[in-house]
N, C-alpha and C. Protein backbone atom coordinates (compact mmCIF):
# COMPACT_ATOMS: atom_id res chain seq x y z
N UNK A 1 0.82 -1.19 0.00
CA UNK A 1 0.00 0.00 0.00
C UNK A 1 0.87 1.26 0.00
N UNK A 2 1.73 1.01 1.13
CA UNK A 2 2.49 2.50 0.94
C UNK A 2 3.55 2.90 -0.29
N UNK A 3 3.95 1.22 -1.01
CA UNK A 3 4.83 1.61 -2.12
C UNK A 3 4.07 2.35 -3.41
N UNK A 4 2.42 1.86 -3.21
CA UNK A 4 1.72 2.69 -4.49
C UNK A 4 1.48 3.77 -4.44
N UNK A 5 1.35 4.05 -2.93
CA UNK A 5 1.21 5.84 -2.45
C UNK A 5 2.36 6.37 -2.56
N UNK A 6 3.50 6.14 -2.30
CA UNK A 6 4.53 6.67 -2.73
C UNK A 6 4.87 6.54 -4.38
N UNK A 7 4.36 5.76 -4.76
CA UNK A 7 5.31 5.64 -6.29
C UNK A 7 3.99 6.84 -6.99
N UNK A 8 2.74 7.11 -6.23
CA UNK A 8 1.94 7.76 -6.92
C UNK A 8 1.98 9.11 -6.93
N UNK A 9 2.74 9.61 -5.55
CA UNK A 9 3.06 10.90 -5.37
C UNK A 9 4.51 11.58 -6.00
N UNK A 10 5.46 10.27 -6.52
CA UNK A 10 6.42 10.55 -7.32
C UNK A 10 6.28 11.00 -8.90
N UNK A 11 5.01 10.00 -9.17
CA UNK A 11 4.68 10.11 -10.40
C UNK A 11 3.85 12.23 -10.66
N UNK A 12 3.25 12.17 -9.14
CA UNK A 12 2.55 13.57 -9.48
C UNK A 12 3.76 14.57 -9.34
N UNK A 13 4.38 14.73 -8.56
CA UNK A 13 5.65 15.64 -8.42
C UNK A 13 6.24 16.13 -9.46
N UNK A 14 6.65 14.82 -10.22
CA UNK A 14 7.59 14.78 -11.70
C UNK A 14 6.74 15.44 -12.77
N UNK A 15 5.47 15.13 -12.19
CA UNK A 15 4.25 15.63 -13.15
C UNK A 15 4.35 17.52 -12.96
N UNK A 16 4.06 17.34 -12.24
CA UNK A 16 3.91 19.16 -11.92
C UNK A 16 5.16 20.10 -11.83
N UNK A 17 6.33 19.37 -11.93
CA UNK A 17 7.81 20.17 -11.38
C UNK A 17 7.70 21.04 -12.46
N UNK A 18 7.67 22.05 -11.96
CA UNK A 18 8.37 23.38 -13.32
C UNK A 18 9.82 23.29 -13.76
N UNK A 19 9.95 23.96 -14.84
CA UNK A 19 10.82 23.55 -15.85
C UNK A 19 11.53 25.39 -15.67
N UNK A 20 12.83 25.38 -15.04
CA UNK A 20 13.20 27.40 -15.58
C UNK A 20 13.92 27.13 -16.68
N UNK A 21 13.80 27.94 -17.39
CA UNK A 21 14.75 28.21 -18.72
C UNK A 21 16.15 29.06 -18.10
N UNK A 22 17.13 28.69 -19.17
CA UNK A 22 18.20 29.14 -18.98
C UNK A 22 18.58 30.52 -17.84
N UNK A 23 18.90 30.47 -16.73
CA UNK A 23 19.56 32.32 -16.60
C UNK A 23 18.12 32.08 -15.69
N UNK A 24 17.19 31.48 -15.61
CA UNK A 24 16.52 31.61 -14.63
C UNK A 24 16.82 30.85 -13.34
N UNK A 25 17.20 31.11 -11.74
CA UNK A 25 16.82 30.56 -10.69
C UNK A 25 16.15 30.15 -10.10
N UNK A 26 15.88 29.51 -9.61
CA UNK A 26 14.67 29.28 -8.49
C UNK A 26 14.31 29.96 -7.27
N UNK A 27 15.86 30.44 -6.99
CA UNK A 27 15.36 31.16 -5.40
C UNK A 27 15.55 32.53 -5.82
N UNK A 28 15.58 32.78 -7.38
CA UNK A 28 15.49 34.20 -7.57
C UNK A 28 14.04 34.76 -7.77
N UNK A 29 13.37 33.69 -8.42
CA UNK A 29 11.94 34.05 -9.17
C UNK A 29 10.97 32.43 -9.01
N UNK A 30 10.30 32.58 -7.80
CA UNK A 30 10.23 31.17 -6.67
C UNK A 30 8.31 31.28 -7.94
N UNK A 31 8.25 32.26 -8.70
CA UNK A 31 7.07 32.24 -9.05
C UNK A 31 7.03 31.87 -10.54
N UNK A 32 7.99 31.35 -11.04
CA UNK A 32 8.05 31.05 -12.74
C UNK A 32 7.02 31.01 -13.22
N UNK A 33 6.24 32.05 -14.33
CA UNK A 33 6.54 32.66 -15.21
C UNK A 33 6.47 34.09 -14.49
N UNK A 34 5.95 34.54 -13.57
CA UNK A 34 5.10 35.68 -12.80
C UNK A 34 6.63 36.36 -12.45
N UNK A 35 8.14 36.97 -13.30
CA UNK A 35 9.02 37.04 -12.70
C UNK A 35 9.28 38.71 -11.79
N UNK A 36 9.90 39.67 -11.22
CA UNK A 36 10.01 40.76 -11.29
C UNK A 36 11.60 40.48 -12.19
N UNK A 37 11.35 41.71 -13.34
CA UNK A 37 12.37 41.82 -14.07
C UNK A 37 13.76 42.47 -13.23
N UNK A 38 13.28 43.76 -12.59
CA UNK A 38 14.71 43.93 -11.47
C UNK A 38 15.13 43.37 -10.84
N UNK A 39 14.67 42.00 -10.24
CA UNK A 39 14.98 40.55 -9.81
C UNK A 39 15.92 39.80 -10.84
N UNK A 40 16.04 39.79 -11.46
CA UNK A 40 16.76 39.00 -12.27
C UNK A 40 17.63 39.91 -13.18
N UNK A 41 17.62 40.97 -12.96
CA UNK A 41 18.94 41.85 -13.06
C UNK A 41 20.03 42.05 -12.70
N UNK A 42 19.58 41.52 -10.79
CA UNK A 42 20.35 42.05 -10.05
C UNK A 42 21.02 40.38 -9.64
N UNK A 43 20.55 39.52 -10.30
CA UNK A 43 21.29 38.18 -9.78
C UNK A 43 21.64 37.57 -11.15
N UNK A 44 22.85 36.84 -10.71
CA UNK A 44 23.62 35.79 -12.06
C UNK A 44 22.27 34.88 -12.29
N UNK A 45 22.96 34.35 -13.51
CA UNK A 45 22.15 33.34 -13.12
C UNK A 45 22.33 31.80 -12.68
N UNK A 46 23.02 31.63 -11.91
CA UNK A 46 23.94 31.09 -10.82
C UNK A 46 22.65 31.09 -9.95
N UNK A 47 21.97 32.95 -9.31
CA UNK A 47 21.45 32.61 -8.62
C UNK A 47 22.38 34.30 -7.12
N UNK A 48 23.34 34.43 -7.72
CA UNK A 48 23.91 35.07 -6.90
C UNK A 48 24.01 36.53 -7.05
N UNK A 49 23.79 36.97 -6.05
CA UNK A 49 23.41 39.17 -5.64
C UNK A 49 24.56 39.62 -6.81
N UNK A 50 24.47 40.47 -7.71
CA UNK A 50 25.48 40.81 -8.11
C UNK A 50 25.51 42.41 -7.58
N UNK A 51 26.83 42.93 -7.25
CA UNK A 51 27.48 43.96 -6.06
C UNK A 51 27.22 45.15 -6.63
N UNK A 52 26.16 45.91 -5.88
CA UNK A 52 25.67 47.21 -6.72
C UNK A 52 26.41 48.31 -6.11
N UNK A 53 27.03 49.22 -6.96
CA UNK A 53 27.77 50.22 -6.54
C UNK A 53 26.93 51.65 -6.30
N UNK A 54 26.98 52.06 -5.01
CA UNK A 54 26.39 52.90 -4.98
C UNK A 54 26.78 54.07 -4.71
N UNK A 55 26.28 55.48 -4.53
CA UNK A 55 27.41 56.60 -3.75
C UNK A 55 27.29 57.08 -2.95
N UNK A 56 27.84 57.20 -2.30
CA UNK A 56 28.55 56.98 -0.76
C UNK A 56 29.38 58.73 -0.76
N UNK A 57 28.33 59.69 -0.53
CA UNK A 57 29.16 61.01 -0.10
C UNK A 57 30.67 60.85 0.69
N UNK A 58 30.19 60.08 1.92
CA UNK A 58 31.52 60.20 2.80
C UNK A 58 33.12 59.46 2.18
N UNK A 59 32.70 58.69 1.00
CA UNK A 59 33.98 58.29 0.23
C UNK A 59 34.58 58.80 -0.45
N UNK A 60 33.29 59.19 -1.24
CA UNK A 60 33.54 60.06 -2.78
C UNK A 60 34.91 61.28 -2.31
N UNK A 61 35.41 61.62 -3.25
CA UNK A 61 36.32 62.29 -3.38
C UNK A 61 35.26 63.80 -3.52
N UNK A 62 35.40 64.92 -2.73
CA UNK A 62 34.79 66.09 -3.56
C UNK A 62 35.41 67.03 -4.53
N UNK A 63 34.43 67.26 -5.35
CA UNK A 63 34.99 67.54 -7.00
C UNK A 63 35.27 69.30 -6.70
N UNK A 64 36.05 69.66 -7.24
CA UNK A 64 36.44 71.01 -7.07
C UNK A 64 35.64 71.72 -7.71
N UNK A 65 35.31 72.96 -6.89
CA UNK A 65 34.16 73.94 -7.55
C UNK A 65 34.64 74.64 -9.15
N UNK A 66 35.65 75.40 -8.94
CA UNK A 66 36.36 75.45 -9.72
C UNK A 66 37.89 75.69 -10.13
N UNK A 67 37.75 75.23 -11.72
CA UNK A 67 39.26 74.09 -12.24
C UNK A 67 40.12 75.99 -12.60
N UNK A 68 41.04 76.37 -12.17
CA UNK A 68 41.99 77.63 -12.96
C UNK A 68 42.09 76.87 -14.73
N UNK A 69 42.20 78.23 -15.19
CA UNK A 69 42.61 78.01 -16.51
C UNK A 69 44.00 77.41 -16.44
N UNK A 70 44.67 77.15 -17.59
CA UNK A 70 45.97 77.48 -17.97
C UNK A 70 46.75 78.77 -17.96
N UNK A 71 47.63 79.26 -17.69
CA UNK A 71 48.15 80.35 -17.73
C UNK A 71 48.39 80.51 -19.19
N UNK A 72 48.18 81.95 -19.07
CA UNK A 72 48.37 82.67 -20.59
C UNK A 72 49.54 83.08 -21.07
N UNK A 73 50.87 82.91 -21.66
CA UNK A 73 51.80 83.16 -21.79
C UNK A 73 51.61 84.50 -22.31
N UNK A 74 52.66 85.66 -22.32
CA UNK A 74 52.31 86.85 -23.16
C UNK A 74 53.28 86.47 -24.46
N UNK A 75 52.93 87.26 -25.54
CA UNK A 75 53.69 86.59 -27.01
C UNK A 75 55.07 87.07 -26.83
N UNK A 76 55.55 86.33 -27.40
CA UNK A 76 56.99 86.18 -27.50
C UNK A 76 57.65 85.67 -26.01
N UNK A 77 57.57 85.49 -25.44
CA UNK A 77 57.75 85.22 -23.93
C UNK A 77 58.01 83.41 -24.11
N UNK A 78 58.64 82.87 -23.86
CA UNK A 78 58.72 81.00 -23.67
C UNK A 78 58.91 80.81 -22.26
N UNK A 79 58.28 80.10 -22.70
CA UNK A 79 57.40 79.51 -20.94
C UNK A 79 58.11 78.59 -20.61
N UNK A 80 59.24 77.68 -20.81
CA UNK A 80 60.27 77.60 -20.10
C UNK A 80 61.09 78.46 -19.41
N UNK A 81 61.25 79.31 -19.78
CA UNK A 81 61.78 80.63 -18.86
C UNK A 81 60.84 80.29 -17.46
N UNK A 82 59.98 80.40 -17.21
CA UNK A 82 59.19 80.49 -16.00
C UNK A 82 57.62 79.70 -16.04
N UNK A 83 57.80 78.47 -15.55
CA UNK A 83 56.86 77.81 -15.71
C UNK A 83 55.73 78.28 -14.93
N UNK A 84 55.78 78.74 -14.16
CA UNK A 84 55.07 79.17 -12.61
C UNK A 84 54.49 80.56 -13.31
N UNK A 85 54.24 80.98 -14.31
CA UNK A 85 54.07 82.49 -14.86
C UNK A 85 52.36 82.91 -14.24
N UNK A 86 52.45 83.74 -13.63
CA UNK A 86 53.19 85.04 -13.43
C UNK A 86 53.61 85.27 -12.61
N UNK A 87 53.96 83.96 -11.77
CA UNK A 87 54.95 84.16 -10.54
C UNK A 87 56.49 83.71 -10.54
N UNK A 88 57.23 84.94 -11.52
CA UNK A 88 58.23 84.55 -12.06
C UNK A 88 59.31 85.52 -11.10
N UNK A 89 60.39 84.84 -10.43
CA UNK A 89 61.12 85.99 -9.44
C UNK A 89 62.74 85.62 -10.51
């Protein structure tokens, strides 16, 4: 008795198991076909978190308000003479 109840609940299991296609997980999208697409963006398909970079004020480098020009040489003047121009002693 119990080998037909068991061989009958094997037979339904195998019957009903869903099938994921490629790049799909199981413990990513537990609802196959019903998926969320940003769900499966954010994981391989392995199955694993892939490492989202985010920004982080207190790391970030702060960007300078503002960049100086280049110095303007006056003509005829070579700016090897004084690289530092116009602070040439």
């Amino acid at each position: 008795m119990f080998g037909k109840l068991f061989f009958f609940f094997a037979v339904l299991v195998v019957a009903l198991a869903r099938e994921y296609p490629a790049g799909v997980h199981p413990a990513v999208c537990p609802n196959y076909p019903y998926c969320d697409a940003d769900a499966l963006a954010r994981h391989t398909p392995d199955g694993m978190p892939i490492p989202q970079w985010g920004y982080h004020p207190g790391v970030a480098p702060a960007a300078p308000g503002h960049v100086p020009a280049a110095p303007r040489y006056p003509a005829d003047f070579p700016p090897a003479l004084c690289p530092n121009y116009p602070y040439c002693w």
